[in-house]
N, C-alpha and C. Protein backbone atom coordinates (compact mmCIF):
# COMPACT_ATOMS: atom_id res chain seq x y z
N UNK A 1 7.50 52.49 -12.38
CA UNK A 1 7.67 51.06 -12.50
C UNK A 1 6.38 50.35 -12.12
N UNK A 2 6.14 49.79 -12.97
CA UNK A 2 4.71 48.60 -12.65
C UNK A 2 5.41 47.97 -11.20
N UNK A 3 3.66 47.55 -11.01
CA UNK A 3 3.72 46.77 -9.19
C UNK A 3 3.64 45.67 -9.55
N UNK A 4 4.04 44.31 -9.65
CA UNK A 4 3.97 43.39 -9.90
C UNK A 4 2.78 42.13 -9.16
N UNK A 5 1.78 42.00 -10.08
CA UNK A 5 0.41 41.22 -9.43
C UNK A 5 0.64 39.94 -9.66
N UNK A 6 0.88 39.19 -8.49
CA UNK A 6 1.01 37.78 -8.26
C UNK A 6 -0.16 37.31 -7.58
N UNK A 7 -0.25 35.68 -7.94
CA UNK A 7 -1.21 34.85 -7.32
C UNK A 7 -0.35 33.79 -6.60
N UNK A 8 -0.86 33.00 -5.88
CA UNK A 8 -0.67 31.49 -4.85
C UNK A 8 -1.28 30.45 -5.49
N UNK A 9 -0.79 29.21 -5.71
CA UNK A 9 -1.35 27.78 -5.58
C UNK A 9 -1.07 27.36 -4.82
N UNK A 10 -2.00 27.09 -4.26
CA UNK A 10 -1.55 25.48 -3.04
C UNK A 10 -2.59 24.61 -3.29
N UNK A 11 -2.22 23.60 -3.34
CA UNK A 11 -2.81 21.96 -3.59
C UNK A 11 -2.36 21.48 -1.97
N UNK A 12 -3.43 20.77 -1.62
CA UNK A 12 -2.81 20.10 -0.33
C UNK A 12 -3.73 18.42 -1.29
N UNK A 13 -2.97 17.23 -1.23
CA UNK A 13 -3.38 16.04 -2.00
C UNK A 13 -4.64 15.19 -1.22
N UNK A 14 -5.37 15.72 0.06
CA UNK A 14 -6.23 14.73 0.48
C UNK A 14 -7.50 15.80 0.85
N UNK A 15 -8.51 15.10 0.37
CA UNK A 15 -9.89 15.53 1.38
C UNK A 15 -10.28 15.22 2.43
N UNK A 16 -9.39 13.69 3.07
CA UNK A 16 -10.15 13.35 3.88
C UNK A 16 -9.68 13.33 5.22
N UNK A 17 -11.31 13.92 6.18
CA UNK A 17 -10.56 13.99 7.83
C UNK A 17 -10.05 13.13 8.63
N UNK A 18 -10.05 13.43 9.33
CA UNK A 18 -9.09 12.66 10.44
C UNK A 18 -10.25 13.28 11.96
N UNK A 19 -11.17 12.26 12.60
CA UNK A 19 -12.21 12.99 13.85
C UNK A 19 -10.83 12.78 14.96
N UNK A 20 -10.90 14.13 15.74
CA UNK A 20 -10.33 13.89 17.21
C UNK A 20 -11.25 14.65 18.18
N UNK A 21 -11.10 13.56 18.73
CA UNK A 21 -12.15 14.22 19.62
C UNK A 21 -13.73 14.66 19.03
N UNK A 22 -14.30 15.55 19.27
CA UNK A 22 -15.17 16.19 19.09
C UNK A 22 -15.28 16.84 17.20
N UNK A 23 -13.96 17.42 17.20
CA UNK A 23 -13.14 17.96 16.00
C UNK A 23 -13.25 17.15 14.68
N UNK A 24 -13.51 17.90 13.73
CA UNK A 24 -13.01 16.69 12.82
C UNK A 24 -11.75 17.81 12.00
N UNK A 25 -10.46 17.28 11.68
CA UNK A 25 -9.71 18.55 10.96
C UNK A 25 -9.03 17.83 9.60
N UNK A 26 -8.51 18.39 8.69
CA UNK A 26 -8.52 18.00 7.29
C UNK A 26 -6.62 17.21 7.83
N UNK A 27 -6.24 16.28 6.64
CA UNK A 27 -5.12 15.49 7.07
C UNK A 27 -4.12 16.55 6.53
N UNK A 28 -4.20 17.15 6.22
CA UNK A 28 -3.16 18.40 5.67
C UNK A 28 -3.22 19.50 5.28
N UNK A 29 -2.91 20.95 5.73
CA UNK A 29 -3.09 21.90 5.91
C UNK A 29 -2.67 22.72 4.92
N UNK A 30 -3.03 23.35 3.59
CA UNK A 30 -2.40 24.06 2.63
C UNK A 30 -1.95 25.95 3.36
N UNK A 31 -2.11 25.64 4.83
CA UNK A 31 -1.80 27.35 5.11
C UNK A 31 -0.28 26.84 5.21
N UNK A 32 0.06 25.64 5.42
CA UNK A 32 1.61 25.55 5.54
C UNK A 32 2.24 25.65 4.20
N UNK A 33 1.70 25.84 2.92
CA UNK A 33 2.15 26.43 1.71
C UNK A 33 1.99 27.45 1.91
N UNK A 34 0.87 28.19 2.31
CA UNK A 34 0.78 29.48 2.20
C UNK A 34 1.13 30.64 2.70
N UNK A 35 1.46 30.41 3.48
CA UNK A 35 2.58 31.55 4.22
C UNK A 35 3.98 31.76 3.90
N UNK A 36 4.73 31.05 3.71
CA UNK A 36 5.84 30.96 2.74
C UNK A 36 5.64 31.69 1.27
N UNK A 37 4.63 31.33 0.79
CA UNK A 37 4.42 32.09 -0.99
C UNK A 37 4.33 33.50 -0.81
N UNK A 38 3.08 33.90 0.50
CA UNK A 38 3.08 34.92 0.79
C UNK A 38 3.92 36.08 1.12
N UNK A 39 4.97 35.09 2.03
CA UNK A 39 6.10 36.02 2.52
C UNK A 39 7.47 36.28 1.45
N UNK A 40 7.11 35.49 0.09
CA UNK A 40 7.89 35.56 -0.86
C UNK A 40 7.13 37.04 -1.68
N UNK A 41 5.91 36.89 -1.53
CA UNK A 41 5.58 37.79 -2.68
C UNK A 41 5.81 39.24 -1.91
N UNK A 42 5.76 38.85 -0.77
CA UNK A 42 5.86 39.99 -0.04
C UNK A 42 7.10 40.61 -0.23
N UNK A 43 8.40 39.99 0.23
CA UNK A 43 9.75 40.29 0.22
C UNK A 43 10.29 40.49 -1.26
N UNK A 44 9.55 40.14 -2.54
CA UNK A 44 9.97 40.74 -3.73
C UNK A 44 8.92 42.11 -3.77
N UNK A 45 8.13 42.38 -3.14
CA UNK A 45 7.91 44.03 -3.46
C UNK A 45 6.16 43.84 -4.10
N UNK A 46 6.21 42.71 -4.65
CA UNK A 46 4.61 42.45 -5.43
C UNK A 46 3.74 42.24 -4.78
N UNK A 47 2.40 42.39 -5.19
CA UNK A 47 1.12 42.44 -4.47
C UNK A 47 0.57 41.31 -4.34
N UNK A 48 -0.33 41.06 -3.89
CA UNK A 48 -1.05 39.13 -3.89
C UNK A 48 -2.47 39.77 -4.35
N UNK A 49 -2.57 39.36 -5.63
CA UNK A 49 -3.61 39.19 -6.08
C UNK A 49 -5.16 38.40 -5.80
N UNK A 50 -4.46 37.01 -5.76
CA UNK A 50 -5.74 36.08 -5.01
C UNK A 50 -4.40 34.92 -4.60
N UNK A 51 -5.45 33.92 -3.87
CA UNK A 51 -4.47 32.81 -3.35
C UNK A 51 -6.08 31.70 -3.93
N UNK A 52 -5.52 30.65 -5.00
CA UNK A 52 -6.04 29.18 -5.62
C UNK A 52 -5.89 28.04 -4.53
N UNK A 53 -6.42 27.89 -4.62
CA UNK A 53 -6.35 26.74 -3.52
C UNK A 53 -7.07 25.26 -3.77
N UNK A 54 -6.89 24.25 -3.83
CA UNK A 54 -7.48 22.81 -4.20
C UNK A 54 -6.70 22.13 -2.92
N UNK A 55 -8.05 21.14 -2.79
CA UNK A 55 -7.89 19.79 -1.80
C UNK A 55 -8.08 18.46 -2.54
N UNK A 56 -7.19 18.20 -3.63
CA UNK A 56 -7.21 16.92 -4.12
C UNK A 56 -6.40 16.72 -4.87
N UNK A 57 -6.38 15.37 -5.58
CA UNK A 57 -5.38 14.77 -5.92
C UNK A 57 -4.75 15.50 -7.16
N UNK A 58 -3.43 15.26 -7.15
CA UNK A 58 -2.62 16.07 -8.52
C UNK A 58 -3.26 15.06 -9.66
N UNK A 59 -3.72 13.96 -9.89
CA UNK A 59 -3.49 13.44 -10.51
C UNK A 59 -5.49 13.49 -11.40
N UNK A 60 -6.15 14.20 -10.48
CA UNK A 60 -6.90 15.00 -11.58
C UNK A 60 -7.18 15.50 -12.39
N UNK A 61 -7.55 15.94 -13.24
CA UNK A 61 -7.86 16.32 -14.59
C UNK A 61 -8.21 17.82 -14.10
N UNK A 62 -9.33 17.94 -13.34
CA UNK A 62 -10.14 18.82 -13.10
C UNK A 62 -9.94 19.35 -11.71
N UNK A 63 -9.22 20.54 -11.78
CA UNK A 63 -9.51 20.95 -9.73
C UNK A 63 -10.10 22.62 -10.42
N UNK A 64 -11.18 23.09 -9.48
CA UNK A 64 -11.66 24.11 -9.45
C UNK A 64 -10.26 25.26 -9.51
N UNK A 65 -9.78 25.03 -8.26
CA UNK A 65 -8.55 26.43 -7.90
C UNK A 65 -7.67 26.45 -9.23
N UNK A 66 -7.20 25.63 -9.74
CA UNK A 66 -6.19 25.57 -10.61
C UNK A 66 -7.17 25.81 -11.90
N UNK A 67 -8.08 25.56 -12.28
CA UNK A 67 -9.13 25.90 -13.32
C UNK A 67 -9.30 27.23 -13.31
N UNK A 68 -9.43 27.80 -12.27
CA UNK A 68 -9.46 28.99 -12.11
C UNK A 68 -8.32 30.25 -12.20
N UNK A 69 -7.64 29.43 -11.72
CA UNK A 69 -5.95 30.24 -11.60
C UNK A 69 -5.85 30.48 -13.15
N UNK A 70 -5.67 29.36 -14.22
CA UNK A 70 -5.80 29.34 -15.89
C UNK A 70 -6.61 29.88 -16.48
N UNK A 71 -8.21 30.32 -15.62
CA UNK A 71 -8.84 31.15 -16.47
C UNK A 71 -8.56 32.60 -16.07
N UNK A 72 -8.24 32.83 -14.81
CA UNK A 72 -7.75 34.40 -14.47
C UNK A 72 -6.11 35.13 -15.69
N UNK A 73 -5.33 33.91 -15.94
CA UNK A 73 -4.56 34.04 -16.50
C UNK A 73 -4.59 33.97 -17.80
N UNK A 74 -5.31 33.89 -18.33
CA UNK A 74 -5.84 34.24 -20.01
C UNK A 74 -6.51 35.76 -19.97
N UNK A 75 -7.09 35.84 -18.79
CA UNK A 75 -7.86 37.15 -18.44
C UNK A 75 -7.17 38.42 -18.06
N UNK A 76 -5.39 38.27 -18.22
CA UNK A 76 -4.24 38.85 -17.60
C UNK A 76 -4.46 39.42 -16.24
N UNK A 77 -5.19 38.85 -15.54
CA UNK A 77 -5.55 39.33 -13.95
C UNK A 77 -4.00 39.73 -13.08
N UNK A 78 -3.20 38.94 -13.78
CA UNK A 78 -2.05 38.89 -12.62
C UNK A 78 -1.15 38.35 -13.49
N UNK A 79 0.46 38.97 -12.89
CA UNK A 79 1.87 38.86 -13.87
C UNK A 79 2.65 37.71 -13.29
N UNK A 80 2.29 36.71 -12.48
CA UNK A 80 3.44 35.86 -12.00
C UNK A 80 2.52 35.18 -11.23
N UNK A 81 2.64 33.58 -11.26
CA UNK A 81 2.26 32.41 -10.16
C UNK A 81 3.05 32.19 -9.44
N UNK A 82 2.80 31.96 -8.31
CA UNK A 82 3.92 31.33 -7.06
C UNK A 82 3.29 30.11 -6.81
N UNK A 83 4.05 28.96 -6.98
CA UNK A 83 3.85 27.93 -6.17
C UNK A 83 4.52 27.37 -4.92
N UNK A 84 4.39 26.43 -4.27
CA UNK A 84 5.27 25.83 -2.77
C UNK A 84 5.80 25.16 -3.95
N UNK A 85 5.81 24.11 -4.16
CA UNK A 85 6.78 23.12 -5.64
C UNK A 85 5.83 22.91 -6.52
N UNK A 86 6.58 22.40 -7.93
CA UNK A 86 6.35 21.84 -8.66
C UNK A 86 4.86 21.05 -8.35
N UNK A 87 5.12 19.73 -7.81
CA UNK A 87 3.87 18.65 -7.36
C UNK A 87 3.05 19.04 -6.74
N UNK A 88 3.14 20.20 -6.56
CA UNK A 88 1.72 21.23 -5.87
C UNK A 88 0.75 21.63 -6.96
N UNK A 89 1.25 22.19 -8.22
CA UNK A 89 0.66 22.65 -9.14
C UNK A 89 0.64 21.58 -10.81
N UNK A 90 1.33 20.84 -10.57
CA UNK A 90 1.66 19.86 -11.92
C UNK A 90 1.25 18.97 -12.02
N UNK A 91 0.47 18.20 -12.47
CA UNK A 91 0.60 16.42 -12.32
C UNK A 91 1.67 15.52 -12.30
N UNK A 92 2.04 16.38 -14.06
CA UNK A 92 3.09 15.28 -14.59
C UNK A 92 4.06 16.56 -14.99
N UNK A 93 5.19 15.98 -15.48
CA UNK A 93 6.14 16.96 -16.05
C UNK A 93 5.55 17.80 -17.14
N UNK A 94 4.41 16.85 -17.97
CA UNK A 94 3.84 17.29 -19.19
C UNK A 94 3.27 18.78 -18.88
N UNK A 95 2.04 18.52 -18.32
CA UNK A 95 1.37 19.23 -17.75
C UNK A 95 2.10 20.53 -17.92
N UNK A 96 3.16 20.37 -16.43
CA UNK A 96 4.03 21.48 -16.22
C UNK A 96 4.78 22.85 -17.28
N UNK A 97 5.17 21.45 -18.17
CA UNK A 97 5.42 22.40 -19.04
C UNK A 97 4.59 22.95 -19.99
N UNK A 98 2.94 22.34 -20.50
CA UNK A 98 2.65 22.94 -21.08
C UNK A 98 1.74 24.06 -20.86
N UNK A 99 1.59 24.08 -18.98
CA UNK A 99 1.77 25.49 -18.37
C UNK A 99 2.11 26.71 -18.85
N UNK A 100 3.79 25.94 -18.25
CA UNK A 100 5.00 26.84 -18.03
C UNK A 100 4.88 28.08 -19.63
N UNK A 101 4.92 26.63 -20.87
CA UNK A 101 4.84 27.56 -22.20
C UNK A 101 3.32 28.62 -22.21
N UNK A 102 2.32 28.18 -21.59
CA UNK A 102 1.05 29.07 -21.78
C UNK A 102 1.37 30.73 -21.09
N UNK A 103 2.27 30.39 -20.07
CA UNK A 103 2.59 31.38 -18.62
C UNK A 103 3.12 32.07 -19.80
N UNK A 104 4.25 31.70 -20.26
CA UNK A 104 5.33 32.44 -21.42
C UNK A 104 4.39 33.28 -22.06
N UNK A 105 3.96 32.56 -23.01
CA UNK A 105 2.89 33.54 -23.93
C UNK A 105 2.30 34.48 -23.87
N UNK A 106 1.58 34.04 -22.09
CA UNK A 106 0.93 35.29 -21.33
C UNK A 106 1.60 36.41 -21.18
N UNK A 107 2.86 36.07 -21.03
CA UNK A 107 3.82 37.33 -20.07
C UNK A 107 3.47 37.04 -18.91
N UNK A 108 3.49 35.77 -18.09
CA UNK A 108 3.35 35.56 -16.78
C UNK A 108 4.68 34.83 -16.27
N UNK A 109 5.24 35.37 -15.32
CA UNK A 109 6.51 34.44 -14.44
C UNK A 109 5.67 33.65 -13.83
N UNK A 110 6.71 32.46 -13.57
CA UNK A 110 6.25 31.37 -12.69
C UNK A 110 7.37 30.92 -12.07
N UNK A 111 7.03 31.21 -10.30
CA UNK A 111 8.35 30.91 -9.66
C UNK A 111 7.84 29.73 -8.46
N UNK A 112 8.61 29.12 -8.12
CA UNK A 112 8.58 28.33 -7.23
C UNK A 112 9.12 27.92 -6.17
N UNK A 113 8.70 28.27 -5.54
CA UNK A 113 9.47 28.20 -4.00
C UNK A 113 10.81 27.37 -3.30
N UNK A 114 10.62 26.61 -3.80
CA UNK A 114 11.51 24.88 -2.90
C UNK A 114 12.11 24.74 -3.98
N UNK A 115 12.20 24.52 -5.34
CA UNK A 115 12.34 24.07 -6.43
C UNK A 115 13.61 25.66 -7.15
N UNK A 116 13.49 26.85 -6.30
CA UNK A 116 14.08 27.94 -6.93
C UNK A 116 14.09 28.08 -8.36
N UNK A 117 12.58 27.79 -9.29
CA UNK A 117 12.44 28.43 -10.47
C UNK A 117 12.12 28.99 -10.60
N UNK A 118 12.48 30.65 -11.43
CA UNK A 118 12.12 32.04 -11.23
C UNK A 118 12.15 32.23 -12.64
N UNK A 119 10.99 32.52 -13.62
CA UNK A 119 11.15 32.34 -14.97
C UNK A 119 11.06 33.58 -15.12
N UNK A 120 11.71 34.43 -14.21
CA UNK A 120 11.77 36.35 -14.49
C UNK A 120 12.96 36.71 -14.49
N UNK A 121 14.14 35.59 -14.13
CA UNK A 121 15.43 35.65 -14.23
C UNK A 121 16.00 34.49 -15.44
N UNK A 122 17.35 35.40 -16.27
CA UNK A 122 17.66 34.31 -17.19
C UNK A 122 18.00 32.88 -17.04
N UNK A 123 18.40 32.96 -15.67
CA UNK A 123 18.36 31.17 -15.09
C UNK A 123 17.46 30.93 -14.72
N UNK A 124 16.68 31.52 -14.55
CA UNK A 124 15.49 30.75 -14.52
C UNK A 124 14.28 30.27 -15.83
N UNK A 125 14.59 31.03 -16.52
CA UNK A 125 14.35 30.84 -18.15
C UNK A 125 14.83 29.51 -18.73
N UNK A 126 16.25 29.47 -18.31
CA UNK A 126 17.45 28.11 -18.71
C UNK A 126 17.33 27.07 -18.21
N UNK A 127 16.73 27.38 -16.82
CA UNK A 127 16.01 25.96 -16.28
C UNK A 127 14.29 25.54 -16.80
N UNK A 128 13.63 26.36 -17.21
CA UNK A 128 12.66 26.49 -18.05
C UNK A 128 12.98 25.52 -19.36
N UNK A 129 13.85 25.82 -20.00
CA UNK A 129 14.07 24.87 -21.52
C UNK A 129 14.65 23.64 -21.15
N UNK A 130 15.51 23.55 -20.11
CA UNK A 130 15.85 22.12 -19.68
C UNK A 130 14.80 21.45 -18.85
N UNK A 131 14.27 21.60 -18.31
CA UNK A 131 12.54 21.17 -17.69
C UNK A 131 12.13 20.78 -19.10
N UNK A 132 11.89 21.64 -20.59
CA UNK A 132 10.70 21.22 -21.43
C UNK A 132 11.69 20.00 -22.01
N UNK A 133 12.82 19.97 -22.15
CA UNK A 133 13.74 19.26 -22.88
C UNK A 133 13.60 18.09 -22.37
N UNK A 134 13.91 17.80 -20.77
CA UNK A 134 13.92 16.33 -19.98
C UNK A 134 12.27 15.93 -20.20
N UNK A 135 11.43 16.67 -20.41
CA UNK A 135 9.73 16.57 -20.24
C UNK A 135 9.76 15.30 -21.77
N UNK A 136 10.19 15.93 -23.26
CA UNK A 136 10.47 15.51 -23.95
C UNK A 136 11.03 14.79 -24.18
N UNK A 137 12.17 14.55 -23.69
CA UNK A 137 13.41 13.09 -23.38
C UNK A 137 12.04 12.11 -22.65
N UNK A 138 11.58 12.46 -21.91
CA UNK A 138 10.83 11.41 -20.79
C UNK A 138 9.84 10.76 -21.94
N UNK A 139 9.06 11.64 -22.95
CA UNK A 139 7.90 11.24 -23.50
C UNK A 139 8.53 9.94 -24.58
N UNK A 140 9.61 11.08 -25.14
CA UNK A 140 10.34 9.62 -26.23
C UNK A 140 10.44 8.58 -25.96
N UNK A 141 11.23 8.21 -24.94
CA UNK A 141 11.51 6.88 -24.05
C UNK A 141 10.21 6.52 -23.94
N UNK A 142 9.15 6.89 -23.33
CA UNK A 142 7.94 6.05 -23.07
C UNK A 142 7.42 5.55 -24.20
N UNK A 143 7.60 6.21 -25.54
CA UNK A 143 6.92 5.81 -26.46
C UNK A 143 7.63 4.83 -27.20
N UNK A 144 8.94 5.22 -26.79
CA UNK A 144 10.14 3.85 -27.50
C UNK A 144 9.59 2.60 -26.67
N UNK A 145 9.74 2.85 -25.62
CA UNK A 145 9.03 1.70 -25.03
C UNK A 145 8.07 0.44 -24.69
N UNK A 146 7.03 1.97 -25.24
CA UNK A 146 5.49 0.87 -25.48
C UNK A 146 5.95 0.32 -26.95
N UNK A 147 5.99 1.52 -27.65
CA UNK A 147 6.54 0.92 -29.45
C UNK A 147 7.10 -0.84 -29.51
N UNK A 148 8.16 -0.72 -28.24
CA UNK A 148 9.40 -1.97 -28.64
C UNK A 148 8.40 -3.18 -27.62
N UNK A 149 7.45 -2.63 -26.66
CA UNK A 149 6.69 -3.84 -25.72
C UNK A 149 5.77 -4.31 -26.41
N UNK A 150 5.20 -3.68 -27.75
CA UNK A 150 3.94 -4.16 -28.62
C UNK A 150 4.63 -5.18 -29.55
N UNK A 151 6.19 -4.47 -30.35
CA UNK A 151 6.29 -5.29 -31.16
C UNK A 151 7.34 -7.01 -30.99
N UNK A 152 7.37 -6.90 -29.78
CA UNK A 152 7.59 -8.02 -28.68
C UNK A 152 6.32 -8.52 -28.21
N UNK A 153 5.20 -8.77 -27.85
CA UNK A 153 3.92 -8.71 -27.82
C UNK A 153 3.57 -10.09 -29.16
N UNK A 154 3.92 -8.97 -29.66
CA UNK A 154 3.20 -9.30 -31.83
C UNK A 154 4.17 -10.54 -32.19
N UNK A 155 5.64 -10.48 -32.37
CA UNK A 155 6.69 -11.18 -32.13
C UNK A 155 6.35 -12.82 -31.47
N UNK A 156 5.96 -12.55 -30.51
CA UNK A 156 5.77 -14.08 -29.51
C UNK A 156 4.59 -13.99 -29.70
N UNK A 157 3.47 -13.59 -30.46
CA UNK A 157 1.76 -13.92 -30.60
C UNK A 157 1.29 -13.48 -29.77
N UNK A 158 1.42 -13.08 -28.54
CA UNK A 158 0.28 -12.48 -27.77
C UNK A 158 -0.27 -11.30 -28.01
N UNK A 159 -1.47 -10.96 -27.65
CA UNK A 159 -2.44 -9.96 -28.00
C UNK A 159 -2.01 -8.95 -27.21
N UNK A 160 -1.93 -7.51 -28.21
CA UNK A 160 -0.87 -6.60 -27.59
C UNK A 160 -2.23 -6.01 -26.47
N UNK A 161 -1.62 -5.81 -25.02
CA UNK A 161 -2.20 -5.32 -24.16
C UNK A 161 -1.60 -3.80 -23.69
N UNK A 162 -1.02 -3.60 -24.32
CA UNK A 162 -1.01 -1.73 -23.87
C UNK A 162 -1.82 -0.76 -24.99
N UNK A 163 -2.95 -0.33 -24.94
CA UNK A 163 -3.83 0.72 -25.32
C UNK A 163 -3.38 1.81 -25.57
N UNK A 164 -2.44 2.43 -26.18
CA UNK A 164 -2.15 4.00 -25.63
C UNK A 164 -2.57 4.60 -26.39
């Protein structure tokens, strides 16, 4: 039986310190994700490959650890991501799922700690398509939205101000 090679994300959302004293120490600690992922990968039997790690905002485009985690995983370095949640590794729902579908392709599970999604079990697969489904429900609505705020906008003459 194959050994199963897993990796860690942890995102902790701030760079910036906090001086005490003498000290200066970061406002949030990503080892408090990381010991938990660890002791997961541990207690399913799999190995820890590497542990990704970023100190900034989800709402980046660009974090090194997670850039990296995506290029190891095209590179099939490792069969499964562990995250602490979702908002550790995702921005948006989008994002997430269009992850989640890359992970698929790979042959990579992606489980998550707090959140109990295990895309190596069939419920966890099932929560997988209802994640891409609500991701999709969410996008429609936004676009019904802006759609119906422009042509209300146009309607009463004002100059439509949403760009999208």
């Amino acid at each position: 039986m194959k050994t199963i090679r897993a990796c860690a994300y942890l995102r902790v959302s701030t760079a910036s310190k906090t001086k005490r004293g003498e000290d200066s120490t970061f406002d949030q600690n990503p080892e408090v994700q990381e010991q938990p992922l660890r002791d997961l990968i541990s207690q399913r039997g799999w190995t820890l490959h590497r542990v990704y790690s970023d100190r900034a905002s989800g709402a980046k485009e660009k974090r090194p650890g997670l850039d990296a985690l995506m290029a190891d995983a095209r590179r099939g370095a490792f069969d499964a991501v562990v995250v602490f949640r979702f908002d550790r590794f995702a921005r948006s729902a989008k994002q997430l799922v269009l992850a989640l579908e890359e992970f698929r392709g790979l042959g990579i599970d992606f489980v998550s700690h707090q959140e109990a999604l295990d895309t190596s079990t069939p419920m966890g697969t099932a929560m997988f398509m209802i994640i891409a489904a609500m991701a999709e429900l969410e996008r429609s609505v936004i676009r019904e939205r802006v759609t119906a705020g422009r042509s209300e906008e146009r309607r009463v003459g004002k100059e439509c101000r949403s760009r999208w």
